[in-house]
ModelCIF file with pLDDT and N, C-alpha, C, O atoms, coordinates in Angstrom:
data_MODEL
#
_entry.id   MODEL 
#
_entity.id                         1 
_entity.type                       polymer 
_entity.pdbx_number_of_molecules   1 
#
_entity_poly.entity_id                      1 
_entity_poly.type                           'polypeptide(L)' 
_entity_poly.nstd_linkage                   no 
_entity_poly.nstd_monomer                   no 
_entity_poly.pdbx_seq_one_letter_code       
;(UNK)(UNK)(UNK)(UNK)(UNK)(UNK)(UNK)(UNK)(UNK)(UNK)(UNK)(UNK)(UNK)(UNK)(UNK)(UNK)
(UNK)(UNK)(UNK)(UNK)(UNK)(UNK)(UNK)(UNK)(UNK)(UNK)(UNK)(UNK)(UNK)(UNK)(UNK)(UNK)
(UNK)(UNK)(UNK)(UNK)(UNK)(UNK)(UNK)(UNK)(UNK)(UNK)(UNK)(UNK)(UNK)(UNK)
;
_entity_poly.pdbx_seq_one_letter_code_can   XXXXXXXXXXXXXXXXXXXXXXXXXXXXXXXXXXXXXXXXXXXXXX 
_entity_poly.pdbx_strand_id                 A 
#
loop_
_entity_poly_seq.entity_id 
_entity_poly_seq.num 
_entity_poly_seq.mon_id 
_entity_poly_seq.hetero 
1 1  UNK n 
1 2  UNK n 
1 3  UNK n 
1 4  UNK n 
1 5  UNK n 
1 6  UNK n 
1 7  UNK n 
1 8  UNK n 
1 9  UNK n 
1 10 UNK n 
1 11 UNK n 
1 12 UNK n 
1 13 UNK n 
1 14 UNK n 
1 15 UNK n 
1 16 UNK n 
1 17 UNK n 
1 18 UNK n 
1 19 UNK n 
1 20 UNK n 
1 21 UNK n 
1 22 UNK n 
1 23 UNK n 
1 24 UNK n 
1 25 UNK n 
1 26 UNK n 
1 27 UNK n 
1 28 UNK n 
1 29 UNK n 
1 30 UNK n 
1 31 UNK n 
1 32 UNK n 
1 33 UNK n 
1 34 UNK n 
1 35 UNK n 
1 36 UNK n 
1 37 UNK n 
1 38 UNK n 
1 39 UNK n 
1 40 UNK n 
1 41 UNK n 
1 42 UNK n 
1 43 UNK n 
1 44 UNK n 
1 45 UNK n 
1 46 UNK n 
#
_struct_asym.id          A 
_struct_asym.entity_id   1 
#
loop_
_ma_qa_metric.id 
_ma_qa_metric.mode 
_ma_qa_metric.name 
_ma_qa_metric.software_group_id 
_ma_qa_metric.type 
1 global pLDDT . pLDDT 
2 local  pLDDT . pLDDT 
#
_ma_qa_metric_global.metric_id      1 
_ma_qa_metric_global.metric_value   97.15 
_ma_qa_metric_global.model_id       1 
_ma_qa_metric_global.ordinal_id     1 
#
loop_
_ma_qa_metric_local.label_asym_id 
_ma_qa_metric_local.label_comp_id 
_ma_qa_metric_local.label_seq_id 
_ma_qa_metric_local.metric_id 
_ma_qa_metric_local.metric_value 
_ma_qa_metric_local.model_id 
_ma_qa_metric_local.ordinal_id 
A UNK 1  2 96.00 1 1  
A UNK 2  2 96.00 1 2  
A UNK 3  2 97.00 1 3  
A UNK 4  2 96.00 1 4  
A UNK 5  2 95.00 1 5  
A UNK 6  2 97.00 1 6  
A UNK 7  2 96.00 1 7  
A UNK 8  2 95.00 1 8  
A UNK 9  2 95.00 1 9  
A UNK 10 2 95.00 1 10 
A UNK 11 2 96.00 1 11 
A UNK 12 2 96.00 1 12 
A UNK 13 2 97.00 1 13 
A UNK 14 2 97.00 1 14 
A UNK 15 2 98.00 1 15 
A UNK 16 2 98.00 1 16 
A UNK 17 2 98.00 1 17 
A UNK 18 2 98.00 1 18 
A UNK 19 2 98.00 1 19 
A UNK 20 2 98.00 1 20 
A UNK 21 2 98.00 1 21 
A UNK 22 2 98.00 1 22 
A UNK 23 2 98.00 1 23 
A UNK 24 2 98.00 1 24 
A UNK 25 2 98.00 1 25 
A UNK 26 2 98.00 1 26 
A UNK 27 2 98.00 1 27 
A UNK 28 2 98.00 1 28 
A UNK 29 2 98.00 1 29 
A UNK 30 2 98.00 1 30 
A UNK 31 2 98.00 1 31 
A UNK 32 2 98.00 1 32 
A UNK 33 2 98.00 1 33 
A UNK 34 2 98.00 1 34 
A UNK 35 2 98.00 1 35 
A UNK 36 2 97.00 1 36 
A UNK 37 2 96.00 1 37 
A UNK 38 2 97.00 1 38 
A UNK 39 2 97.00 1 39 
A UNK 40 2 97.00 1 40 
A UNK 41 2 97.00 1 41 
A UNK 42 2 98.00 1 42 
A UNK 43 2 97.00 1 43 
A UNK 44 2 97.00 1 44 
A UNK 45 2 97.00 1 45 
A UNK 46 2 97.00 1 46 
#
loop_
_atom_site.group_PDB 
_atom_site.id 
_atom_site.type_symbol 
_atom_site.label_atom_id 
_atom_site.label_alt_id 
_atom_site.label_comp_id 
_atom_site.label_asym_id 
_atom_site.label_entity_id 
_atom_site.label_seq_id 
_atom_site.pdbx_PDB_ins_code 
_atom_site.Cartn_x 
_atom_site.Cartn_y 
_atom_site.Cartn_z 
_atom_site.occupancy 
_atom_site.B_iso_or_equiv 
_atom_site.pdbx_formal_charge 
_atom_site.auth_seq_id 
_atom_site.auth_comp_id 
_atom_site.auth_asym_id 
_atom_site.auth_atom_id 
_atom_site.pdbx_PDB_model_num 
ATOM 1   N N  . UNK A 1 1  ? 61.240 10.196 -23.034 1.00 96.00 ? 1  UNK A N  1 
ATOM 2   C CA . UNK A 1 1  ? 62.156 10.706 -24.059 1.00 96.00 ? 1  UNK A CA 1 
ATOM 3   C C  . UNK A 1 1  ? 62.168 12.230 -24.037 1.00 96.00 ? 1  UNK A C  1 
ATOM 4   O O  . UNK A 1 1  ? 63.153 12.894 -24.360 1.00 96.00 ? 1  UNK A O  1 
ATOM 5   N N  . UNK A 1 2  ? 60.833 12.813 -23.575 1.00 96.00 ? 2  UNK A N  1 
ATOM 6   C CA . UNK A 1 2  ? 61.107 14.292 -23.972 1.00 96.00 ? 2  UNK A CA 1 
ATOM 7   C C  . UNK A 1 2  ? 61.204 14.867 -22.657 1.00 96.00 ? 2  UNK A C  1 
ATOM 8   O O  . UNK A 1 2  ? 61.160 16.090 -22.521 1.00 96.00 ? 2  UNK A O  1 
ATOM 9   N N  . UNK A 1 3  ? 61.343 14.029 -21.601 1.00 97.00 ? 3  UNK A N  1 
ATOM 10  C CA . UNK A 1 3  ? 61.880 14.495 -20.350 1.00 97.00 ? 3  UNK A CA 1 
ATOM 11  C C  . UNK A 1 3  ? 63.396 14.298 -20.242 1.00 97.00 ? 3  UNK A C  1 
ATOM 12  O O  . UNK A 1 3  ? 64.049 14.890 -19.383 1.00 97.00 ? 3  UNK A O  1 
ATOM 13  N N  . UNK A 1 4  ? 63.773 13.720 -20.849 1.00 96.00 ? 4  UNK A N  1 
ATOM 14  C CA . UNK A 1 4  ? 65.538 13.640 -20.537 1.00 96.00 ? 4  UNK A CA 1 
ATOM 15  C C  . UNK A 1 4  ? 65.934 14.553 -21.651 1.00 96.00 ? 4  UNK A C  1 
ATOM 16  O O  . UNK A 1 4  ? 66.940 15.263 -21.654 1.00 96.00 ? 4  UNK A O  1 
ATOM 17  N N  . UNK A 1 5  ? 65.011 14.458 -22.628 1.00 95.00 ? 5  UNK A N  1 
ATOM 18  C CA . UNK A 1 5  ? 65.776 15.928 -23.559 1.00 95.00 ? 5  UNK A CA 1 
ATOM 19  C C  . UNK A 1 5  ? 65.620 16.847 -23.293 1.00 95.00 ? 5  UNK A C  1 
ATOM 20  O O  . UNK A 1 5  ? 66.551 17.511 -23.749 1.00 95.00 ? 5  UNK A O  1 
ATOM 21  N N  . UNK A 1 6  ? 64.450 17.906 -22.373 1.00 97.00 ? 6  UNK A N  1 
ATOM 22  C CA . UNK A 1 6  ? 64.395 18.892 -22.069 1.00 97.00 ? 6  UNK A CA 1 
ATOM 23  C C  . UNK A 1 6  ? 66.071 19.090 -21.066 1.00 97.00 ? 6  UNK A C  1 
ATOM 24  O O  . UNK A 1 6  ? 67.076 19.772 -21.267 1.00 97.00 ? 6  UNK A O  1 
ATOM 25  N N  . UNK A 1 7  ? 65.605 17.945 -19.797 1.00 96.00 ? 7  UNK A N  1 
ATOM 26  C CA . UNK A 1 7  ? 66.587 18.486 -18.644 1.00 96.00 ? 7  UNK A CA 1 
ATOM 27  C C  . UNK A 1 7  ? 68.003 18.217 -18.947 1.00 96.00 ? 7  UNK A C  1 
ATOM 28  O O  . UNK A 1 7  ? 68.760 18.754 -18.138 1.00 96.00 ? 7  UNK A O  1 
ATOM 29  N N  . UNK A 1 8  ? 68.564 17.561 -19.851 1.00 95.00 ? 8  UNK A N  1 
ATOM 30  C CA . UNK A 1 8  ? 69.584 17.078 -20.030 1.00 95.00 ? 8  UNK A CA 1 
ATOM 31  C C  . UNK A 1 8  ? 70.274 18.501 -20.837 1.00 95.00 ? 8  UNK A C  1 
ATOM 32  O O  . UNK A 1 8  ? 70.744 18.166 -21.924 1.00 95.00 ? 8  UNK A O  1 
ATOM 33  N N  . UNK A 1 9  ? 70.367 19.362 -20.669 1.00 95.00 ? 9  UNK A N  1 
ATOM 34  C CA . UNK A 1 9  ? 71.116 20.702 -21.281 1.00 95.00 ? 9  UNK A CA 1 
ATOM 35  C C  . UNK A 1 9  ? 72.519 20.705 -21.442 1.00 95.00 ? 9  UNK A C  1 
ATOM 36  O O  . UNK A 1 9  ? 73.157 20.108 -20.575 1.00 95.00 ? 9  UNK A O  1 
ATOM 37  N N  . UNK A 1 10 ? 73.079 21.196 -22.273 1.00 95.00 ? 10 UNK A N  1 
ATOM 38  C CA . UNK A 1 10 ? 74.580 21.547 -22.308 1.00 95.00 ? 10 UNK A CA 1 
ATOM 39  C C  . UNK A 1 10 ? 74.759 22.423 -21.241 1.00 95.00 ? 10 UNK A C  1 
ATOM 40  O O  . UNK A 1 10 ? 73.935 23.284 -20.933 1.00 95.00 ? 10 UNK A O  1 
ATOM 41  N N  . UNK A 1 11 ? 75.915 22.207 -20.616 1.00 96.00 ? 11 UNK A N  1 
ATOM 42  C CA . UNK A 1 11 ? 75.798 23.520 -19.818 1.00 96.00 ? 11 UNK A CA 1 
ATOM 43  C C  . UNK A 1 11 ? 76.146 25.244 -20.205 1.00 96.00 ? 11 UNK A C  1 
ATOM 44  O O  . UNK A 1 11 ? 77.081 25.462 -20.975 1.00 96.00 ? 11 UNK A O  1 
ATOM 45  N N  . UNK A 1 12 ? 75.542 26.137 -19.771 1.00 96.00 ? 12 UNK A N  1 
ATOM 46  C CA . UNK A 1 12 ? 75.317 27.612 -20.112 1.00 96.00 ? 12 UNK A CA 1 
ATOM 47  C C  . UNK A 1 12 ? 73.870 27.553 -20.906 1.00 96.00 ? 12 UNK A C  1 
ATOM 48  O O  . UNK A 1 12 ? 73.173 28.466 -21.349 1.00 96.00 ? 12 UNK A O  1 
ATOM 49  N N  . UNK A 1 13 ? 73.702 26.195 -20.912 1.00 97.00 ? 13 UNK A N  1 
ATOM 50  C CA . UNK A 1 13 ? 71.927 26.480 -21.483 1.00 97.00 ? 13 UNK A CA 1 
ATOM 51  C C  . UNK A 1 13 ? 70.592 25.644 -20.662 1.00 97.00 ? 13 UNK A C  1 
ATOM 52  O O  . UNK A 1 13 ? 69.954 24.598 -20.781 1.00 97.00 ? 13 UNK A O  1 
ATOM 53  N N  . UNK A 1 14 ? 70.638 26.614 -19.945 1.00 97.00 ? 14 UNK A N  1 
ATOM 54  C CA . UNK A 1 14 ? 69.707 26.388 -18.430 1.00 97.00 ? 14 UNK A CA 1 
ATOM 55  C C  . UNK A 1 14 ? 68.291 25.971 -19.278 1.00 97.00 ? 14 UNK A C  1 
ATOM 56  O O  . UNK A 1 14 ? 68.074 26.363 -20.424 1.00 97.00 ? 14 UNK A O  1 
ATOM 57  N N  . UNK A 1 15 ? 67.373 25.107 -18.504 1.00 98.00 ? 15 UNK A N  1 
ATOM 58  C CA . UNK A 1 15 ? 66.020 24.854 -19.289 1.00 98.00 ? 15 UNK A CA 1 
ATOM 59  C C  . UNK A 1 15 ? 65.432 24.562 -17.836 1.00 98.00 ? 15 UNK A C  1 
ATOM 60  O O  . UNK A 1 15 ? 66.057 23.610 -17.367 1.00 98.00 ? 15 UNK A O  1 
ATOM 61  N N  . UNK A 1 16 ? 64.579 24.972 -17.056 1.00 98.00 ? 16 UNK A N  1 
ATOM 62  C CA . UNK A 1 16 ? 64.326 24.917 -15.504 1.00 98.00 ? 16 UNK A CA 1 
ATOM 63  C C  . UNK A 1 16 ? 63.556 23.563 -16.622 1.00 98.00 ? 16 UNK A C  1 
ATOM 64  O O  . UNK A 1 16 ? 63.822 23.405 -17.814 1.00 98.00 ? 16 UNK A O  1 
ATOM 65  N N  . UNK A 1 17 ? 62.682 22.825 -15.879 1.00 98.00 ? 17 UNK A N  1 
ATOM 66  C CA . UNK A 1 17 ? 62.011 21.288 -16.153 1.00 98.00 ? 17 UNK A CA 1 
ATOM 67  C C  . UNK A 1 17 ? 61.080 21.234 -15.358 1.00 98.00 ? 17 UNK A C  1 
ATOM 68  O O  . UNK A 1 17 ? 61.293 21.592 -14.199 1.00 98.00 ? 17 UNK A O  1 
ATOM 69  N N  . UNK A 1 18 ? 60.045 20.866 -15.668 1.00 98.00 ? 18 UNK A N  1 
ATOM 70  C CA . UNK A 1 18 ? 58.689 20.593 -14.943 1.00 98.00 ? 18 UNK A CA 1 
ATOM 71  C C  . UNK A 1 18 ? 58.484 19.109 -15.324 1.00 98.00 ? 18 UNK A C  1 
ATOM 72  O O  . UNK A 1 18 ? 59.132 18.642 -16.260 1.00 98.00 ? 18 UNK A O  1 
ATOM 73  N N  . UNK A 1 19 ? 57.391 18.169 -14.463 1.00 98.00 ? 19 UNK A N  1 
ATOM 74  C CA . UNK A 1 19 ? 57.254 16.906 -14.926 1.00 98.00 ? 19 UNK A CA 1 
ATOM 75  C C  . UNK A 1 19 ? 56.988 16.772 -16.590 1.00 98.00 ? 19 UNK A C  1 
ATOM 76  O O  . UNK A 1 19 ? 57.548 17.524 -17.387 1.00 98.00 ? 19 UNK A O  1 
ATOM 77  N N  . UNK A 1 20 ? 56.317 16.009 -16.883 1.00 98.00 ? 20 UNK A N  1 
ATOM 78  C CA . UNK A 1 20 ? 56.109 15.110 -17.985 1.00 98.00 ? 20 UNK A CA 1 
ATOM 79  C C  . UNK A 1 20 ? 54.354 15.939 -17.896 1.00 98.00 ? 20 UNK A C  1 
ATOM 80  O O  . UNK A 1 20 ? 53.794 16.143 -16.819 1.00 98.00 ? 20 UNK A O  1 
ATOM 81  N N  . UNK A 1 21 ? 53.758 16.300 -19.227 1.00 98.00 ? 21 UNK A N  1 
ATOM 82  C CA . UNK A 1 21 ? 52.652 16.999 -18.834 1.00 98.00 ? 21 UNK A CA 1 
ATOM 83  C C  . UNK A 1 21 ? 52.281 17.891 -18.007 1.00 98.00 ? 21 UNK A C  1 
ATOM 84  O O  . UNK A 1 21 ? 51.083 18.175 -18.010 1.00 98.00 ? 21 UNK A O  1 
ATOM 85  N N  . UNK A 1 22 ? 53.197 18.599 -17.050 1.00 98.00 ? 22 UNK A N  1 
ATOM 86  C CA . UNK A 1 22 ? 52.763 19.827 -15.879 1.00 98.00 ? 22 UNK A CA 1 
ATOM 87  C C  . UNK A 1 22 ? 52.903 20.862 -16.105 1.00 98.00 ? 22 UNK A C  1 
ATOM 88  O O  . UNK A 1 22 ? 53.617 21.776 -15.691 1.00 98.00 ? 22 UNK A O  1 
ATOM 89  N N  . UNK A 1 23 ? 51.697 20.642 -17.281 1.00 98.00 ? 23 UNK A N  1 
ATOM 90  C CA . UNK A 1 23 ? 51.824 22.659 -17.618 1.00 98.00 ? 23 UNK A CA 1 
ATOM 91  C C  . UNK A 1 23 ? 51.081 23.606 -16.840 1.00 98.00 ? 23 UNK A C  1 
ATOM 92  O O  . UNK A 1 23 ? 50.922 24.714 -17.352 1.00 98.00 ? 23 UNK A O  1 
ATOM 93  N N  . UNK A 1 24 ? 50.573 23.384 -15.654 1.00 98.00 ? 24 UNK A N  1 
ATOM 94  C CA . UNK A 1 24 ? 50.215 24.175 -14.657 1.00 98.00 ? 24 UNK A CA 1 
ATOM 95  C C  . UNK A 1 24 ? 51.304 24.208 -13.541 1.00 98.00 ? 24 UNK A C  1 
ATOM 96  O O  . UNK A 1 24 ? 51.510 25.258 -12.932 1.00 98.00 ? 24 UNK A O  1 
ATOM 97  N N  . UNK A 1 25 ? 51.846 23.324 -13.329 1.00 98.00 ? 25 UNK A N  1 
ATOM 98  C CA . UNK A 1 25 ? 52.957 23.940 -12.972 1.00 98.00 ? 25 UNK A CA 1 
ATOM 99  C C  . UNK A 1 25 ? 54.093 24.803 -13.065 1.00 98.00 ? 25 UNK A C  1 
ATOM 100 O O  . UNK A 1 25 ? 54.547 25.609 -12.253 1.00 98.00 ? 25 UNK A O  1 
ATOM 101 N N  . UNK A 1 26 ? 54.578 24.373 -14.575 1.00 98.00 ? 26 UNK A N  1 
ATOM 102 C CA . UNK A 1 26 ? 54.937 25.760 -15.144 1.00 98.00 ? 26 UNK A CA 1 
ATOM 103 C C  . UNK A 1 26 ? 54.718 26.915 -15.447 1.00 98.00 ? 26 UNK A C  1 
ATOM 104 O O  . UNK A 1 26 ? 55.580 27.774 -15.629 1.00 98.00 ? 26 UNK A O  1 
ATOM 105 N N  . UNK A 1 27 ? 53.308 27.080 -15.549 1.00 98.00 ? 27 UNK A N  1 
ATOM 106 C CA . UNK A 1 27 ? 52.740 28.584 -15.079 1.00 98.00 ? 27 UNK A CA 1 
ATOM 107 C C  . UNK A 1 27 ? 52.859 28.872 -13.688 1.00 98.00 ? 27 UNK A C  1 
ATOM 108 O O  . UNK A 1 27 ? 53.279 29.974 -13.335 1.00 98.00 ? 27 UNK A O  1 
ATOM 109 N N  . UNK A 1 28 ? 52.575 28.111 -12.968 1.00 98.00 ? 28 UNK A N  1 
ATOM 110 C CA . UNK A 1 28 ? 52.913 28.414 -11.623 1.00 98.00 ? 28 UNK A CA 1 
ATOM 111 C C  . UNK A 1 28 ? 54.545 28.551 -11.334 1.00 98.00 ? 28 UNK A C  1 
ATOM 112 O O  . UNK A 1 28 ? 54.762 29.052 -10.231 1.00 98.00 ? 28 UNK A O  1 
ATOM 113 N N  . UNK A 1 29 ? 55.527 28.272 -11.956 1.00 98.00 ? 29 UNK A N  1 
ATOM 114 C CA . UNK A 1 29 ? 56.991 28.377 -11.816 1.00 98.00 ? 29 UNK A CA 1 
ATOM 115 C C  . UNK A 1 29 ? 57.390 30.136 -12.169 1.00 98.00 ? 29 UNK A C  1 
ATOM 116 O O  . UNK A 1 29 ? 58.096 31.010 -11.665 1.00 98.00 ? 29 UNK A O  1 
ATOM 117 N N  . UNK A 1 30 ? 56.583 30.012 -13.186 1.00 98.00 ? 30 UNK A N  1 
ATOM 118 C CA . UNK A 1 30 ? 56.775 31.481 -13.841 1.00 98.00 ? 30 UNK A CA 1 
ATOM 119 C C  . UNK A 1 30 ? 56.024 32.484 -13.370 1.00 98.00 ? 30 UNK A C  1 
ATOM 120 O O  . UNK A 1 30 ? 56.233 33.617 -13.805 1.00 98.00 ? 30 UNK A O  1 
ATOM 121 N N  . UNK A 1 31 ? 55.103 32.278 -12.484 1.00 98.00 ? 31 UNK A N  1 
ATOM 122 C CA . UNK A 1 31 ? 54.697 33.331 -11.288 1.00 98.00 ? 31 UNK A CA 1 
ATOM 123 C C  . UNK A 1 31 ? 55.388 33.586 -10.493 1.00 98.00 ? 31 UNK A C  1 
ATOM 124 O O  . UNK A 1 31 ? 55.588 34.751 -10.148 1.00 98.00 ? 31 UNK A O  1 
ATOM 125 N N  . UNK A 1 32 ? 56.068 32.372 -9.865  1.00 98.00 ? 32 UNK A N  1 
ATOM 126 C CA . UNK A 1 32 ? 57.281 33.014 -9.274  1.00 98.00 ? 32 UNK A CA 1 
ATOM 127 C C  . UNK A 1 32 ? 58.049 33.835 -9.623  1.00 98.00 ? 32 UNK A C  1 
ATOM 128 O O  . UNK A 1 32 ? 58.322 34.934 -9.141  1.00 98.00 ? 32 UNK A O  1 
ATOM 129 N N  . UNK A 1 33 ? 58.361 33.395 -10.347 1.00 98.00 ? 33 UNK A N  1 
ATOM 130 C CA . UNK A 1 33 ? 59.540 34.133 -11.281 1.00 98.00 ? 33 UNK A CA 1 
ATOM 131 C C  . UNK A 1 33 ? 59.441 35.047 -11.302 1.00 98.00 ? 33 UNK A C  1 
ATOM 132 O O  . UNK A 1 33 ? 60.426 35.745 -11.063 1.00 98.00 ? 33 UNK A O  1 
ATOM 133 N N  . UNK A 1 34 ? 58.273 35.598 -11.582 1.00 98.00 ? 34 UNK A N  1 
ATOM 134 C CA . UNK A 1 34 ? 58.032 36.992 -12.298 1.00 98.00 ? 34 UNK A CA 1 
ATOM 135 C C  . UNK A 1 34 ? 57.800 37.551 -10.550 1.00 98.00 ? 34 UNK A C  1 
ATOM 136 O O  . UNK A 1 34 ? 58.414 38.549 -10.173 1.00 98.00 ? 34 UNK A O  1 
ATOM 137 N N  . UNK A 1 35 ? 56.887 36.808 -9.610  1.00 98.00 ? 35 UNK A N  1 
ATOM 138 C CA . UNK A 1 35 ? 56.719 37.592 -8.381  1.00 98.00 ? 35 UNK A CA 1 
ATOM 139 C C  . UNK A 1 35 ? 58.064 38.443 -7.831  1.00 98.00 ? 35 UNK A C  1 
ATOM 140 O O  . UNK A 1 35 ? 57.994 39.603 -7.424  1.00 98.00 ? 35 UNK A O  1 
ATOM 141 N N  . UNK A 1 36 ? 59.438 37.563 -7.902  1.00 97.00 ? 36 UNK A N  1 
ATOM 142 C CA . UNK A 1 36 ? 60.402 38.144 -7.255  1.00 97.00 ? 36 UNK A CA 1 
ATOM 143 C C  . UNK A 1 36 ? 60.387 39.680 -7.867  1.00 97.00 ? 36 UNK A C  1 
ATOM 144 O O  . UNK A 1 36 ? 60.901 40.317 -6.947  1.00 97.00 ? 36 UNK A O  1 
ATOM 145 N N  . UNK A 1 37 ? 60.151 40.401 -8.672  1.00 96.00 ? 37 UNK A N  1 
ATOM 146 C CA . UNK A 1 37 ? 60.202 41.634 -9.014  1.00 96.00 ? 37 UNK A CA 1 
ATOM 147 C C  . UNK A 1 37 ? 58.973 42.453 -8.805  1.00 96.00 ? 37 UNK A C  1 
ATOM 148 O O  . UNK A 1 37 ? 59.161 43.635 -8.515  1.00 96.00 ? 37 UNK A O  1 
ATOM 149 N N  . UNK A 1 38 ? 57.685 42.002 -8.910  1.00 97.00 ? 38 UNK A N  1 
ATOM 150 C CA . UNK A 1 38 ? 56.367 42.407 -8.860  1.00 97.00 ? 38 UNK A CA 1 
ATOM 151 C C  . UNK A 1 38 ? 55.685 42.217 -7.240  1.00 97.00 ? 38 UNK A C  1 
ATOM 152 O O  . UNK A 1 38 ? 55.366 41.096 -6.843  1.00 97.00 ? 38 UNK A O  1 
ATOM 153 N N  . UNK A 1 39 ? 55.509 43.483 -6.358  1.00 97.00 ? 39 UNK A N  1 
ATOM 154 C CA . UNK A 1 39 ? 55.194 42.641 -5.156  1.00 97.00 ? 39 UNK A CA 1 
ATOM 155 C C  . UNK A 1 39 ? 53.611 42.445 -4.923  1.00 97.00 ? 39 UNK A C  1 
ATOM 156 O O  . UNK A 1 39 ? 53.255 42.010 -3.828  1.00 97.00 ? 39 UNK A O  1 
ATOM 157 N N  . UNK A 1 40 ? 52.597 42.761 -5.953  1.00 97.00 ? 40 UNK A N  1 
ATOM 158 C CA . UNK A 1 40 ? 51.213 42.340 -6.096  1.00 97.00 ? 40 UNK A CA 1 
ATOM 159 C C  . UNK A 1 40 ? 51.577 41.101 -6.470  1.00 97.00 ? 40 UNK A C  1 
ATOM 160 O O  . UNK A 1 40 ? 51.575 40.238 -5.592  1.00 97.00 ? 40 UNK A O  1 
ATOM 161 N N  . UNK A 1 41 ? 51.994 40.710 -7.930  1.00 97.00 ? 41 UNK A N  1 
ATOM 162 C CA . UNK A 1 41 ? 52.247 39.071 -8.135  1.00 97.00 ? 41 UNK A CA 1 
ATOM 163 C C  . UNK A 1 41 ? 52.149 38.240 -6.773  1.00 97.00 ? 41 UNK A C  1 
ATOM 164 O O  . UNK A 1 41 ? 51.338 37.433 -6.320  1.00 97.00 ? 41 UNK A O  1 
ATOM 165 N N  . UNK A 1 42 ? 53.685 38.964 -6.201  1.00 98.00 ? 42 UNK A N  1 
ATOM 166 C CA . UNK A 1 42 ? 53.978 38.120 -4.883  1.00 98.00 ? 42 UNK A CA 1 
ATOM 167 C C  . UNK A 1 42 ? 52.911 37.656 -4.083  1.00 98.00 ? 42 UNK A C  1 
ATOM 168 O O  . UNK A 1 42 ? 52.786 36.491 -3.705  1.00 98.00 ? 42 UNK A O  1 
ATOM 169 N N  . UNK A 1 43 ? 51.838 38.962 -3.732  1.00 97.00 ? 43 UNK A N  1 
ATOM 170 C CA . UNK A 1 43 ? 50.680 38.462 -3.079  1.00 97.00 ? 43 UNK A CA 1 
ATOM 171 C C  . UNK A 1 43 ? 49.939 37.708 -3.231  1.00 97.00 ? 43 UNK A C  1 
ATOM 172 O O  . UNK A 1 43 ? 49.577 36.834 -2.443  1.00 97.00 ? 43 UNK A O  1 
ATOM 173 N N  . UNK A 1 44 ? 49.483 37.984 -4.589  1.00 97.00 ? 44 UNK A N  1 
ATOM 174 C CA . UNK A 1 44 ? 48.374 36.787 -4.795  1.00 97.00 ? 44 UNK A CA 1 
ATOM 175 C C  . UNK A 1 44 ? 49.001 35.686 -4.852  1.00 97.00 ? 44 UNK A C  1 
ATOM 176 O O  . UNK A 1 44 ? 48.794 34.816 -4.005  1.00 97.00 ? 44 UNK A O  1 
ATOM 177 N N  . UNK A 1 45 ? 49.881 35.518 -5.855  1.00 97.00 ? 45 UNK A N  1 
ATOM 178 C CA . UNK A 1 45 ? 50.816 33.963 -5.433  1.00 97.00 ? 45 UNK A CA 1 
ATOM 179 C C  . UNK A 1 45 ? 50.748 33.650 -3.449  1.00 97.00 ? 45 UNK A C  1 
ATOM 180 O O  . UNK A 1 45 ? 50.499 32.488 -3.130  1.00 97.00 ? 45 UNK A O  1 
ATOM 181 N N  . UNK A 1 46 ? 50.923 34.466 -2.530  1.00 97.00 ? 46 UNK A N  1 
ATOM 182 C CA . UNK A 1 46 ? 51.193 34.170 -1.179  1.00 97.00 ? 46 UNK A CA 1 
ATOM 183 C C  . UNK A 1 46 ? 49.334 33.520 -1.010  1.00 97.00 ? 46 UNK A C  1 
ATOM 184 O O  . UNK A 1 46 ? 48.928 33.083 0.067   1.00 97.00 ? 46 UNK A O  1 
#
């Protein structure tokens, strides 16, 4: 239930989605994220 409500968005309202419980993944999504601008991030993420 709270996986089809996250990803299921109106559109113009983006919500990226990680599994069901993968909140280390989502920190890890948002390292990315943030790496594309930071190029230490980038490294250690590499």
């Amino acid at each position: 239930d709270a996986l089809l409500a996250i990803v299921q968005m109106p559109p113009g309202i983006p919500v990226a989605t990680v599994g069901i419980n993968a909140a280390m993944n989502a920190a890890l999504l948002a390292i990315q994220m943030m790496a594309t601008g930071d190029k230490e991030l980038a490294k250690r993420f590499a």
